[in-house]
C-alpha atoms as a PDB file:
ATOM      1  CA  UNK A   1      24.061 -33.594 -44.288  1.00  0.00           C
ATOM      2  CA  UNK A   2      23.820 -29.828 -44.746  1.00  0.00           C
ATOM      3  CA  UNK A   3      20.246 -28.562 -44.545  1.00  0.00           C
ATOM      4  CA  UNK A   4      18.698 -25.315 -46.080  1.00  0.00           C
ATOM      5  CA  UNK A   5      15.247 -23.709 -46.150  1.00  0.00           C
ATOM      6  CA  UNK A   6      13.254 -21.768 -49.131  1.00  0.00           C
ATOM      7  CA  UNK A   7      12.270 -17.986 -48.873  1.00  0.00           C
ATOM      8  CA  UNK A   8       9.038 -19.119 -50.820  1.00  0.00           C
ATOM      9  CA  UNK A   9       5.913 -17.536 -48.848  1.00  0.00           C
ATOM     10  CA  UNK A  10       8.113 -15.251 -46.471  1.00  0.00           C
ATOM     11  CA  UNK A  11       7.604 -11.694 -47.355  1.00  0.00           C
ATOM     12  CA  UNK A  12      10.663 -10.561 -49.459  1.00  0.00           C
ATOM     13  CA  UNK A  13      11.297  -7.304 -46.778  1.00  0.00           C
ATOM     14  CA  UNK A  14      11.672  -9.682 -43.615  1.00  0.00           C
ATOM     15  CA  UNK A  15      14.244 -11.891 -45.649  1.00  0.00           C
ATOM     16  CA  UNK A  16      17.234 -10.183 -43.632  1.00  0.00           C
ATOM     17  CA  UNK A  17      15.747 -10.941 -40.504  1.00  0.00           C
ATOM     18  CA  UNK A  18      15.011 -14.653 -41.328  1.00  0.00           C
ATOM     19  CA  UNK A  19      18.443 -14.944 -42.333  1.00  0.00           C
ATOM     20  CA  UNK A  20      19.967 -13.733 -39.636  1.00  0.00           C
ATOM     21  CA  UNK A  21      18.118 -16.053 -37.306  1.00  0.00           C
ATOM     22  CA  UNK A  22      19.096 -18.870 -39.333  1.00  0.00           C
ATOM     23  CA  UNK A  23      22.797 -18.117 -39.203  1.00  0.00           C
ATOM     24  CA  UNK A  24      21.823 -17.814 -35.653  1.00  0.00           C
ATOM     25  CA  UNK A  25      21.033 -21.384 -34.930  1.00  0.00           C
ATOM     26  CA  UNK A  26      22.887 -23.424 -37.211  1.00  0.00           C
ATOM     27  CA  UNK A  27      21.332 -23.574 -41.322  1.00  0.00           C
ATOM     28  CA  UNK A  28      23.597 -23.735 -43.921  1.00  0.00           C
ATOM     29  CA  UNK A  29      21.762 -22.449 -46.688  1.00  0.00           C
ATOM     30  CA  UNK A  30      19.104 -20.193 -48.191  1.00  0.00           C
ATOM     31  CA  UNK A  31      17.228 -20.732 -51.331  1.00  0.00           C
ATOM     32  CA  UNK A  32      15.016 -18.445 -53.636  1.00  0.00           C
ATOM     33  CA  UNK A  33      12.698 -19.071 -56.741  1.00  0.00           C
ATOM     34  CA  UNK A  34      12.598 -16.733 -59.690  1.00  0.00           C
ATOM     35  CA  UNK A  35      10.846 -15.960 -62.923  1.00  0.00           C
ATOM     36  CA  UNK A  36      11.230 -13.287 -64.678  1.00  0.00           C
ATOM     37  CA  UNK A  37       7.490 -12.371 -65.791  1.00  0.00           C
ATOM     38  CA  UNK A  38       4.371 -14.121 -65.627  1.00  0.00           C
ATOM     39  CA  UNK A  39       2.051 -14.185 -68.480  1.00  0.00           C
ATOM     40  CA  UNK A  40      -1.740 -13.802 -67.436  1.00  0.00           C
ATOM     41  CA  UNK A  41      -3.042 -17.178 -68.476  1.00  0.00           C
ATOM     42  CA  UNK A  42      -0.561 -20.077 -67.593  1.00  0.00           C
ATOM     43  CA  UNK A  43      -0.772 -23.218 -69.565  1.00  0.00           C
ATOM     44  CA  UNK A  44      -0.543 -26.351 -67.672  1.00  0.00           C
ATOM     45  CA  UNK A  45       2.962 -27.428 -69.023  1.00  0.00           C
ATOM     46  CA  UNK A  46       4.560 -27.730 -65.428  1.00  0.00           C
ATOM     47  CA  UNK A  47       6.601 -31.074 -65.691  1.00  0.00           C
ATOM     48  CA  UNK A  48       6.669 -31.231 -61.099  1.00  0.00           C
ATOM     49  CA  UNK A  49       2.829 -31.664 -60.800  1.00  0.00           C
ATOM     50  CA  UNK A  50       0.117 -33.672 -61.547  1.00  0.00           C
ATOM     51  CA  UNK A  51      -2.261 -31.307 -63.080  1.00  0.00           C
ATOM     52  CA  UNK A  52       0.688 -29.562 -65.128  1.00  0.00           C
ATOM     53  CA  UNK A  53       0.339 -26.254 -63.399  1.00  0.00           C
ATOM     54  CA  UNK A  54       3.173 -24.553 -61.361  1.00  0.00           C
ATOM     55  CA  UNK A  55       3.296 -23.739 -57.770  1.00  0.00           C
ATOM     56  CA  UNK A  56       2.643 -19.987 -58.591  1.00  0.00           C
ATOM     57  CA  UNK A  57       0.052 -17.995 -60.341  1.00  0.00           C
ATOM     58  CA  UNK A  58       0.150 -14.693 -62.554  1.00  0.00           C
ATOM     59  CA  UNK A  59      -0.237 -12.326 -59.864  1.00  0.00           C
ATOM     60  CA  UNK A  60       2.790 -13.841 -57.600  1.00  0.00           C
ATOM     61  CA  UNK A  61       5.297 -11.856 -56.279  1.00  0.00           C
ATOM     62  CA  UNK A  62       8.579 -12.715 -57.906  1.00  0.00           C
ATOM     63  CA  UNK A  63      11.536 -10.766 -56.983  1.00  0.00           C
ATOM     64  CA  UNK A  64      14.673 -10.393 -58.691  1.00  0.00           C
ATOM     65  CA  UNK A  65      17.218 -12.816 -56.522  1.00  0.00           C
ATOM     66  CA  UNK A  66      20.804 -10.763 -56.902  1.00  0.00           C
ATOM     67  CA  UNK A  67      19.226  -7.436 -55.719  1.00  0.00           C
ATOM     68  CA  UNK A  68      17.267  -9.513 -52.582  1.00  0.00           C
ATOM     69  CA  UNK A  69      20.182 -11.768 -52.191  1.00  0.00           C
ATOM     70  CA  UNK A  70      22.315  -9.059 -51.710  1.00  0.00           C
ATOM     71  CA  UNK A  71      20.427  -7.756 -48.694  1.00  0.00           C
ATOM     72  CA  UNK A  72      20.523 -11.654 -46.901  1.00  0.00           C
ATOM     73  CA  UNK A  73      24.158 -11.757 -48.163  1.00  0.00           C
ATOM     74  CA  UNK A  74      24.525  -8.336 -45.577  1.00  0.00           C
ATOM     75  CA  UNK A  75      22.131  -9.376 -42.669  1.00  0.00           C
ATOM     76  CA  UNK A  76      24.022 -12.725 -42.279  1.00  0.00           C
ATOM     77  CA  UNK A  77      27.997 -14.505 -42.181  1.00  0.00           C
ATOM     78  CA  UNK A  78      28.029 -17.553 -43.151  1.00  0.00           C
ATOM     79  CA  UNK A  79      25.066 -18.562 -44.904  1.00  0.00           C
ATOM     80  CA  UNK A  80      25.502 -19.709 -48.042  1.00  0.00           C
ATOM     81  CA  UNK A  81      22.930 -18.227 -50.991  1.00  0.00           C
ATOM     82  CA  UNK A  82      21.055 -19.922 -53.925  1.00  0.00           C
ATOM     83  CA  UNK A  83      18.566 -19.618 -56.647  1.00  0.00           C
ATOM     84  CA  UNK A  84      16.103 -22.891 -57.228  1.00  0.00           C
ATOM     85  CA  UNK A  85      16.338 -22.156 -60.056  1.00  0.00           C
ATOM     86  CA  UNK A  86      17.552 -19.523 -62.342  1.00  0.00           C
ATOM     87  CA  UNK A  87      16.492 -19.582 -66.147  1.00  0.00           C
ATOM     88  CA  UNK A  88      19.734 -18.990 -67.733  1.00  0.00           C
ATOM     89  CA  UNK A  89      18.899 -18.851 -71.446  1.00  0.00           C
ATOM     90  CA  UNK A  90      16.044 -15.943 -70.499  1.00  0.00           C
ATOM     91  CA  UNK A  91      19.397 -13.382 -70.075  1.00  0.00           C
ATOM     92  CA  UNK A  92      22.120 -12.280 -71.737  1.00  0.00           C
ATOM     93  CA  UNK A  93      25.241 -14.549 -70.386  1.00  0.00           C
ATOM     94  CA  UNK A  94      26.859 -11.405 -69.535  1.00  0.00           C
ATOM     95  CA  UNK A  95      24.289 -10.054 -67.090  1.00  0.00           C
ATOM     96  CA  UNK A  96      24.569 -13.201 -65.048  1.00  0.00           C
ATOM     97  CA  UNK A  97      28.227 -13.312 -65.326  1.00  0.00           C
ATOM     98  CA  UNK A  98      27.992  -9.822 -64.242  1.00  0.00           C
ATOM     99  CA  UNK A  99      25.765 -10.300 -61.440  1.00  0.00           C
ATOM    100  CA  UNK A 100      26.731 -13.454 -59.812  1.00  0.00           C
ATOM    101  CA  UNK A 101      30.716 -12.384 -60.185  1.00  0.00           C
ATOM    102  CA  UNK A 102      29.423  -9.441 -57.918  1.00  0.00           C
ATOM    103  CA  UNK A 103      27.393 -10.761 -55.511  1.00  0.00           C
ATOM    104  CA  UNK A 104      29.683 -13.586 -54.919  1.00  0.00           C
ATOM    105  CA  UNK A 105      32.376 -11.131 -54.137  1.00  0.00           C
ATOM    106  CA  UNK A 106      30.282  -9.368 -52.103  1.00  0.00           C
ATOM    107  CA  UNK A 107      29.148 -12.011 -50.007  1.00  0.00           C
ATOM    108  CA  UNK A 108      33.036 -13.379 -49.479  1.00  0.00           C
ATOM    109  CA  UNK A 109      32.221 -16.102 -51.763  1.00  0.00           C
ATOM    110  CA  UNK A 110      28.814 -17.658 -50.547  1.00  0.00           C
ATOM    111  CA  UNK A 111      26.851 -17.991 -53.743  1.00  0.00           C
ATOM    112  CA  UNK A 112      25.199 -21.346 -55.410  1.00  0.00           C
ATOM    113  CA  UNK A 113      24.102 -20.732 -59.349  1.00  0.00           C
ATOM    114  CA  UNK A 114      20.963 -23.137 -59.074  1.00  0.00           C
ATOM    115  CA  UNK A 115      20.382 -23.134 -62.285  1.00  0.00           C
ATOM    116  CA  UNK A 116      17.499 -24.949 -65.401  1.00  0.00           C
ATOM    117  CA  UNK A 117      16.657 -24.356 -68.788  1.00  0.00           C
ATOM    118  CA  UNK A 118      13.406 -23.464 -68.203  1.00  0.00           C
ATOM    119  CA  UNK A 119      10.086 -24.926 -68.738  1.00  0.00           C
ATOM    120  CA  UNK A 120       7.306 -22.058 -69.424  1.00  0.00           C
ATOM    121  CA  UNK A 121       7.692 -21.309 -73.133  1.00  0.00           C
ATOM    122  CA  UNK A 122       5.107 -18.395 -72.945  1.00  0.00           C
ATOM    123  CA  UNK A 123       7.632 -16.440 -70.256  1.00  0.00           C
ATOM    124  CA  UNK A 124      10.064 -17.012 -73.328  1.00  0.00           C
ATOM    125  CA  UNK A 125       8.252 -15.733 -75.991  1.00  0.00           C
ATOM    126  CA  UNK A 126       7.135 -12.460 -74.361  1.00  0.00           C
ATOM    127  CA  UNK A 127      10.978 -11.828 -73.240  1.00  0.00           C
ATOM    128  CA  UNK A 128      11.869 -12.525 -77.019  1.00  0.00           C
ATOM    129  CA  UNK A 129      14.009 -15.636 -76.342  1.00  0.00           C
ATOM    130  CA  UNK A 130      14.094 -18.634 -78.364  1.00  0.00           C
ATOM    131  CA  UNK A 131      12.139 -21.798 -76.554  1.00  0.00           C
ATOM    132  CA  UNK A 132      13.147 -24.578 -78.898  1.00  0.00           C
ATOM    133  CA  UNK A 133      16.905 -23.766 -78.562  1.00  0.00           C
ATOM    134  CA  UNK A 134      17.230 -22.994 -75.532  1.00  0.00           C
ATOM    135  CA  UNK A 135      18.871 -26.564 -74.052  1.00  0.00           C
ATOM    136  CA  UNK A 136      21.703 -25.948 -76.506  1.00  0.00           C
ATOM    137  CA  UNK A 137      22.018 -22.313 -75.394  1.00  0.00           C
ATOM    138  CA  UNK A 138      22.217 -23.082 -72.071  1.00  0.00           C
ATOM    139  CA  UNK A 139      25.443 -25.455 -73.046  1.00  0.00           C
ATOM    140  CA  UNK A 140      27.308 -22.311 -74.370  1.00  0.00           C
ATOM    141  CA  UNK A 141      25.718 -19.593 -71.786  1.00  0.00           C
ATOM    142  CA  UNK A 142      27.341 -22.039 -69.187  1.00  0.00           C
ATOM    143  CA  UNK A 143      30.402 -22.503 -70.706  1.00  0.00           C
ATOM    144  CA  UNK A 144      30.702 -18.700 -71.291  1.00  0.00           C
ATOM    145  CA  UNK A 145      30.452 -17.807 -67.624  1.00  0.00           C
ATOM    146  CA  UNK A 146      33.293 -20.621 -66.501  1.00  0.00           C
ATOM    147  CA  UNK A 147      35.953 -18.875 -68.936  1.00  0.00           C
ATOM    148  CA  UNK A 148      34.201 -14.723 -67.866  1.00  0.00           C
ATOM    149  CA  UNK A 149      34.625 -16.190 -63.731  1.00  0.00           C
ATOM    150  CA  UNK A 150      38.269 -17.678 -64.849  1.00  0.00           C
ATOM    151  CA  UNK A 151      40.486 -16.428 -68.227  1.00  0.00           C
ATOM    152  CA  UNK A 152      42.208 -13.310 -68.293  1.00  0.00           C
ATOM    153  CA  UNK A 153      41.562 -12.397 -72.198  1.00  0.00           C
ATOM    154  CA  UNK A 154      38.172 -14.561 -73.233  1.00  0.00           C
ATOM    155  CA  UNK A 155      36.567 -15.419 -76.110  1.00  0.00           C
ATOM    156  CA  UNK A 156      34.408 -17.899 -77.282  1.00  0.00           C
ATOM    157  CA  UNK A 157      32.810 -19.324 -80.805  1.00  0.00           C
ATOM    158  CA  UNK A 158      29.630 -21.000 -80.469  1.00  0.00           C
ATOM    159  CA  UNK A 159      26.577 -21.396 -82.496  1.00  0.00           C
ATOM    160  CA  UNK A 160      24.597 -18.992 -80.810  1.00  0.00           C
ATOM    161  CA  UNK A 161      27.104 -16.788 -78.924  1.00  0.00           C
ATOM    162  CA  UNK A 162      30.041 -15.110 -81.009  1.00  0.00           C
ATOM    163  CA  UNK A 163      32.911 -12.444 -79.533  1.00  0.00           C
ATOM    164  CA  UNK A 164      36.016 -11.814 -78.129  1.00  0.00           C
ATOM    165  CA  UNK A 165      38.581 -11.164 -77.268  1.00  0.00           C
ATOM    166  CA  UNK A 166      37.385  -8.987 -73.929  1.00  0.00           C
ATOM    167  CA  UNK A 167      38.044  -8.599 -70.174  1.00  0.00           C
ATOM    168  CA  UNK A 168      36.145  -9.206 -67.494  1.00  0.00           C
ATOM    169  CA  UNK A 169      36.930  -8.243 -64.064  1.00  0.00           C
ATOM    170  CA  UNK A 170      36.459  -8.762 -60.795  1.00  0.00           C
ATOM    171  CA  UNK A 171      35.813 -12.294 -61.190  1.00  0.00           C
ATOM    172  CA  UNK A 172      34.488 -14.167 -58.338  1.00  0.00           C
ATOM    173  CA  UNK A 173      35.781 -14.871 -54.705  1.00  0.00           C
ATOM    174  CA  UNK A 174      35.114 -18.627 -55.036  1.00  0.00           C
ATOM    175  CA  UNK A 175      37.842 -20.498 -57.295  1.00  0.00           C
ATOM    176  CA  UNK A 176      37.444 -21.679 -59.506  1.00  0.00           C
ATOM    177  CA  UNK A 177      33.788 -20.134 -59.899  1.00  0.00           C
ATOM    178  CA  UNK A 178      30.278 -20.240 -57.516  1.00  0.00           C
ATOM    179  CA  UNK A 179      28.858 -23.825 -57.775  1.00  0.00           C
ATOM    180  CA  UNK A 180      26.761 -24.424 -60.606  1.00  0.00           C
ATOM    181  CA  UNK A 181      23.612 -26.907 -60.199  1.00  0.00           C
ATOM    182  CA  UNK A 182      20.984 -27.959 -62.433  1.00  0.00           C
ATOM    183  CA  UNK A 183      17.420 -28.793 -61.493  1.00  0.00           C
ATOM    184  CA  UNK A 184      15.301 -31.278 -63.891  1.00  0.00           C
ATOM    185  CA  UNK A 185      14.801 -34.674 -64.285  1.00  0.00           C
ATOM    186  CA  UNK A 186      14.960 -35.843 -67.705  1.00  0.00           C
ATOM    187  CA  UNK A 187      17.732 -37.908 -69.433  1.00  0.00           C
ATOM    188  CA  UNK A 188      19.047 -34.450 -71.245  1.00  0.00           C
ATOM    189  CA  UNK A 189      18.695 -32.785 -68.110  1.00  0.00           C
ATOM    190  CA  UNK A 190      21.298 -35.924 -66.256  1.00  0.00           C
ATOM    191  CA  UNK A 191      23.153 -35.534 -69.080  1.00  0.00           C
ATOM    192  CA  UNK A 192      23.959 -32.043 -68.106  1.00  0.00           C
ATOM    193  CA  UNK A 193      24.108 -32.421 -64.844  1.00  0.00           C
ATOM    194  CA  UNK A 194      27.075 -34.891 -65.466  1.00  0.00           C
ATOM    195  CA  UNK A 195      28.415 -32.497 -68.136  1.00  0.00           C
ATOM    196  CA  UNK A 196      28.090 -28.884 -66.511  1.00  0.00           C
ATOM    197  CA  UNK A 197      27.217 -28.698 -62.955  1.00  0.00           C
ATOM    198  CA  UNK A 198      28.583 -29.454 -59.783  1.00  0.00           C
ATOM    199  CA  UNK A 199      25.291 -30.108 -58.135  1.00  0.00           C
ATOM    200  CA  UNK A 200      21.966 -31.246 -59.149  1.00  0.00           C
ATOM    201  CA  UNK A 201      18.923 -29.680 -57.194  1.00  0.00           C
ATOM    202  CA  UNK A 202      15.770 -31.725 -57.055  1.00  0.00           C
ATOM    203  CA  UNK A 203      12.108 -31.372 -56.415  1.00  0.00           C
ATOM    204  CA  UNK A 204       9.916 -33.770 -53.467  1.00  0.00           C
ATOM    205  CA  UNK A 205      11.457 -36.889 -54.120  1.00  0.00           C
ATOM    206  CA  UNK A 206      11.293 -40.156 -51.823  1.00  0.00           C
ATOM    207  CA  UNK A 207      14.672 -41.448 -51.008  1.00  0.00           C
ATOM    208  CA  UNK A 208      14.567 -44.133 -53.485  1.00  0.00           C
ATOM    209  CA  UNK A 209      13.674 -41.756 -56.375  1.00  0.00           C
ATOM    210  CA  UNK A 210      16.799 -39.897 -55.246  1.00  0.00           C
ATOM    211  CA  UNK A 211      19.087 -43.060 -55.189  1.00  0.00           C
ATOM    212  CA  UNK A 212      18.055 -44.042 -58.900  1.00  0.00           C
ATOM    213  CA  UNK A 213      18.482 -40.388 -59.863  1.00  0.00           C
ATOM    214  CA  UNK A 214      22.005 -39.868 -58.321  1.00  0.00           C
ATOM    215  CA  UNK A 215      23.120 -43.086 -59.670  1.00  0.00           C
ATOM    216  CA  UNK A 216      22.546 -42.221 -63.102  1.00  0.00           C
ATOM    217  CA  UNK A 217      24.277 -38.602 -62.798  1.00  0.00           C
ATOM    218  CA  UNK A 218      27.264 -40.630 -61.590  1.00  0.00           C
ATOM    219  CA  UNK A 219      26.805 -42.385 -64.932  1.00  0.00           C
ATOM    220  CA  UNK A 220      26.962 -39.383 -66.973  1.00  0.00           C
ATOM    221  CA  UNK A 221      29.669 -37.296 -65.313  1.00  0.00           C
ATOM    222  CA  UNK A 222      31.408 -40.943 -66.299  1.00  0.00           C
ATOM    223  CA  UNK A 223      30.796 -40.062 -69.688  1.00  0.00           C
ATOM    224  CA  UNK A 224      32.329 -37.168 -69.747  1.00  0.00           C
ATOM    225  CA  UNK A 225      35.608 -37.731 -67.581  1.00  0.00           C
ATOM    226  CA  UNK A 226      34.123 -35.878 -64.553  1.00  0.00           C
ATOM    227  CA  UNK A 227      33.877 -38.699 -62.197  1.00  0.00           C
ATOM    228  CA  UNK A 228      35.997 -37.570 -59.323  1.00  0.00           C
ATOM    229  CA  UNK A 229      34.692 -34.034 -59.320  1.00  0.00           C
ATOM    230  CA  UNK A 230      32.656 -33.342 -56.347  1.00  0.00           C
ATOM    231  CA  UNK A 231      29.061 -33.214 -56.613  1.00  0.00           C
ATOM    232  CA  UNK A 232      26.960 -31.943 -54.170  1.00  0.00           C
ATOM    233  CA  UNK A 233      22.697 -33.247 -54.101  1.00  0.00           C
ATOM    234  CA  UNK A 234      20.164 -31.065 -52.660  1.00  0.00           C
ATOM    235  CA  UNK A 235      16.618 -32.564 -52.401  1.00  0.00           C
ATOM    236  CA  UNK A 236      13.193 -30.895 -50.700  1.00  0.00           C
ATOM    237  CA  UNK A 237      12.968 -33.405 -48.051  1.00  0.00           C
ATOM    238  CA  UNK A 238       9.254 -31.625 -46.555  1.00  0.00           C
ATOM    239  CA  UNK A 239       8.384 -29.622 -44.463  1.00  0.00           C
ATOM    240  CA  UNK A 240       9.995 -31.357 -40.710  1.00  0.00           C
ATOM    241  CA  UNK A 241      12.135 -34.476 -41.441  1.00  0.00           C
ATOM    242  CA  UNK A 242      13.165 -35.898 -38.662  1.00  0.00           C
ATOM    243  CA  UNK A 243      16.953 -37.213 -37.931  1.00  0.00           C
ATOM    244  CA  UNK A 244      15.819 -40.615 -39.436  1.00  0.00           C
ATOM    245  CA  UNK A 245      14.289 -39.707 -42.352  1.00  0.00           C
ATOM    246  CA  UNK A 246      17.175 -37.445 -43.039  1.00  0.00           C
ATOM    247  CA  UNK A 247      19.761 -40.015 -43.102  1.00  0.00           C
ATOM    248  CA  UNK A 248      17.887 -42.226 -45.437  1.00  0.00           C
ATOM    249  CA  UNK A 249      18.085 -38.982 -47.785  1.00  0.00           C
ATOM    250  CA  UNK A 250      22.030 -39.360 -46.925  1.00  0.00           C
ATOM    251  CA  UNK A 251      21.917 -43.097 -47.725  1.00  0.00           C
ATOM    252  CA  UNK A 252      20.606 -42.309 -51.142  1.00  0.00           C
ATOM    253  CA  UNK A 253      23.351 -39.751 -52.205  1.00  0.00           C
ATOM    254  CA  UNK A 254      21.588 -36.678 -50.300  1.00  0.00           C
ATOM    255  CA  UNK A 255      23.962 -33.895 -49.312  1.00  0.00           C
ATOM    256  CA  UNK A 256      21.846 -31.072 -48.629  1.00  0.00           C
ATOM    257  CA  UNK A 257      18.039 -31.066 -47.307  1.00  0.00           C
ATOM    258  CA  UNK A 258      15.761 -28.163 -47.780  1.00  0.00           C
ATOM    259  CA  UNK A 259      13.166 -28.168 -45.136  1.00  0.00           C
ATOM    260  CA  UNK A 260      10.240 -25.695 -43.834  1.00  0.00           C
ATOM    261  CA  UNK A 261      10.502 -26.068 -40.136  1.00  0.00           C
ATOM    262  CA  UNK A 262       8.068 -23.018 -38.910  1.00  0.00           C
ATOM    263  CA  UNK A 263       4.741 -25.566 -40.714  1.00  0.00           C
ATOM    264  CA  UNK A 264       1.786 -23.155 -41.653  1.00  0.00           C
ATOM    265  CA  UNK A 265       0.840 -20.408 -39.413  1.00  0.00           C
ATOM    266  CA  UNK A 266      -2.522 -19.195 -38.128  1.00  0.00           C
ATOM    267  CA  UNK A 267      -3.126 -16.289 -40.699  1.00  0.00           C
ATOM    268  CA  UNK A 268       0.650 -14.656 -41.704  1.00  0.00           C
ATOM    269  CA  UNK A 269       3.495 -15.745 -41.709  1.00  0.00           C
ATOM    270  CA  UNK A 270       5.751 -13.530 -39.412  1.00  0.00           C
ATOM    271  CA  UNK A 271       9.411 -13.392 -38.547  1.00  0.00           C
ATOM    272  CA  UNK A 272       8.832 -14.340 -35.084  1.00  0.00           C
ATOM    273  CA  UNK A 273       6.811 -17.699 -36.641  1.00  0.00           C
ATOM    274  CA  UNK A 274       9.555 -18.576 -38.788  1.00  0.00           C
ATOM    275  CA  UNK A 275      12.148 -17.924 -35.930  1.00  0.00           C
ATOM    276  CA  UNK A 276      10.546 -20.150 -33.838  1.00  0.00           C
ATOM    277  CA  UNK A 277       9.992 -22.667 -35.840  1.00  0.00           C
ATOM    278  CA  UNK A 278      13.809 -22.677 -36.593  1.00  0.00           C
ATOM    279  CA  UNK A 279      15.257 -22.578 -33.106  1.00  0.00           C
ATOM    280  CA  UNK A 280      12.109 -25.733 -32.423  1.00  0.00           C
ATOM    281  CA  UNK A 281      14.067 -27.401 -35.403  1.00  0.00           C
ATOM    282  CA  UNK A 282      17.505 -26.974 -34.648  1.00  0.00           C
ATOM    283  CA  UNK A 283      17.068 -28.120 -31.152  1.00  0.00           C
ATOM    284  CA  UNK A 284      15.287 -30.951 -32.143  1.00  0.00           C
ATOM    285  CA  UNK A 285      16.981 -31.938 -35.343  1.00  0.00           C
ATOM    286  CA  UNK A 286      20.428 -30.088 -36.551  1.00  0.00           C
ATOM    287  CA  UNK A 287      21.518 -30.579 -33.027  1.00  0.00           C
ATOM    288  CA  UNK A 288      21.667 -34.121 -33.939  1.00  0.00           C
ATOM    289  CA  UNK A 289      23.081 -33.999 -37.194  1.00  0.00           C
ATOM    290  CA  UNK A 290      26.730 -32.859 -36.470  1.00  0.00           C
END
């Protein structure tokens, strides 16, 4: 069981330092949100709540994740980087290719492209990207970026994305590309799983949710001959799972826990907060897991 954390509600500047305590004491990875703008009125279309609204509001903070990656990428050594999630059919698939591609090979190969389709149709229409289509963009945007990250001379004949021949250089460190996951639950959102990614990434789920969900990604990556590829599972467990509840996660298909071990603090949260609540945790609980 490899467990992460989330940068959500750490200020972006003392990112750095939180990763470098982290790599300190023994996390594996680090995980950061993204949108690219926020309309002012948000509709309640969230599909991960009960009252349909997200998590965030108009006026939150959202940073873009290569350029703040690339500062935890050079304040740690060996912990590994990911986005939960990334709206690929908002960009160009040449800006991510771009971007990842570099990061990735300036990191020595320690990015995960957590990636989803998206789910806020009015952050689509005021970038200028098409909603309705955007499931069967995302088929061809991530198909583009496996032959960018792999082919020497590419080029590629879709429905909604048309050129070639080019290059594209450097391509990443890790071969054959970074890991690609997919959030969502939904049967399309399996189905890709099973017919894209090499991970799925999921919201608060109880270990029996999990087990029912993993199973039926094993079903699709069946469908489409991907069976014996790995396939890694990362799950918000909450905030401080203990050992047991951990391996229950594990029994269920679980490779990777995201946690929150420094709880809420008494007014802001600091770096020295978060540090100790990670040192408490790994003491306690990581200690135990190897």
């Amino acid at each position: 069981m490899k467990i992460g954390f989330p940068f959500f509600g750490i200020q972006a500047t003392k990112y750095p330092a939180v990763a470098a305590k982290a790599d300190e004491v023994g996390f594996e990875s680090c995980w950061m949100p993204e949108h690219l703008v926020l309309p002012v009125e948000i509709s309640p279309t969230y599909p991960y709540s009960v009252d349909g609204l997200p998590p965030i509001r108009s006026h939150t903070q959202m940073y873009d994740p290569w350029v703040t990656l690339s500062f935890v990428a050079a304040a740690s050594k060996k912990l590994l980087m990911g986005t939960n999630v990334y709206v690929l059919p908002l960009r160009n698939p040449f800006v991510t290719a771009r971007t990842v591609a570099t990061l990735d090979m300036m990191s020595g190969g320690r990015l995960i492209l957590g990636c989803g389709i998206g789910w806020f149709e009015e952050e689509f229409n005021v970038v200028g990207e098409g909603f309705k289509n955007r499931a069967g963009r995302t088929v061809e945007i991530v198909e583009i970026l496996k032959k960018l990250w792999t082919e020497d001379t590419i080029e590629y004949h879709g429905k909604y994305y048309d050129f070639g021949p080019v290059k594209f250089e450097p391509k990443p460190t890790q071969r054959p590309f970074p890991p690609i996951h997919f959030g969502g639950t939904s049967a399309p959102a399996i189905r890709r799983v099973g017919q894209l990614a090499d991970g799925w990434i999921g919201m608060s789920h109880t270990p029996d949710e999990v087990r029912e969900i993993v199973g039926k990604i094993h079903e699709a990556r069946k469908e489409y001959g991907r069976e014996r590829d790995p396939l890694d599972i990362t799950v918000q467990t909450g905030v401080t799972p203990t050992v047991d509840q951990l391996r229950k996660f594990e029994e269920a298909g679980v490779t990777r826990a995201t946690v929150v071990p420094w709880g809420k603090p008494e007014g802001r949260l600091t770096v020295e907060h978060v540090s100790a609540g990670m040192e408490d945790y790994a003491d306690k609980v990581l200690s135990k897991l190897t």
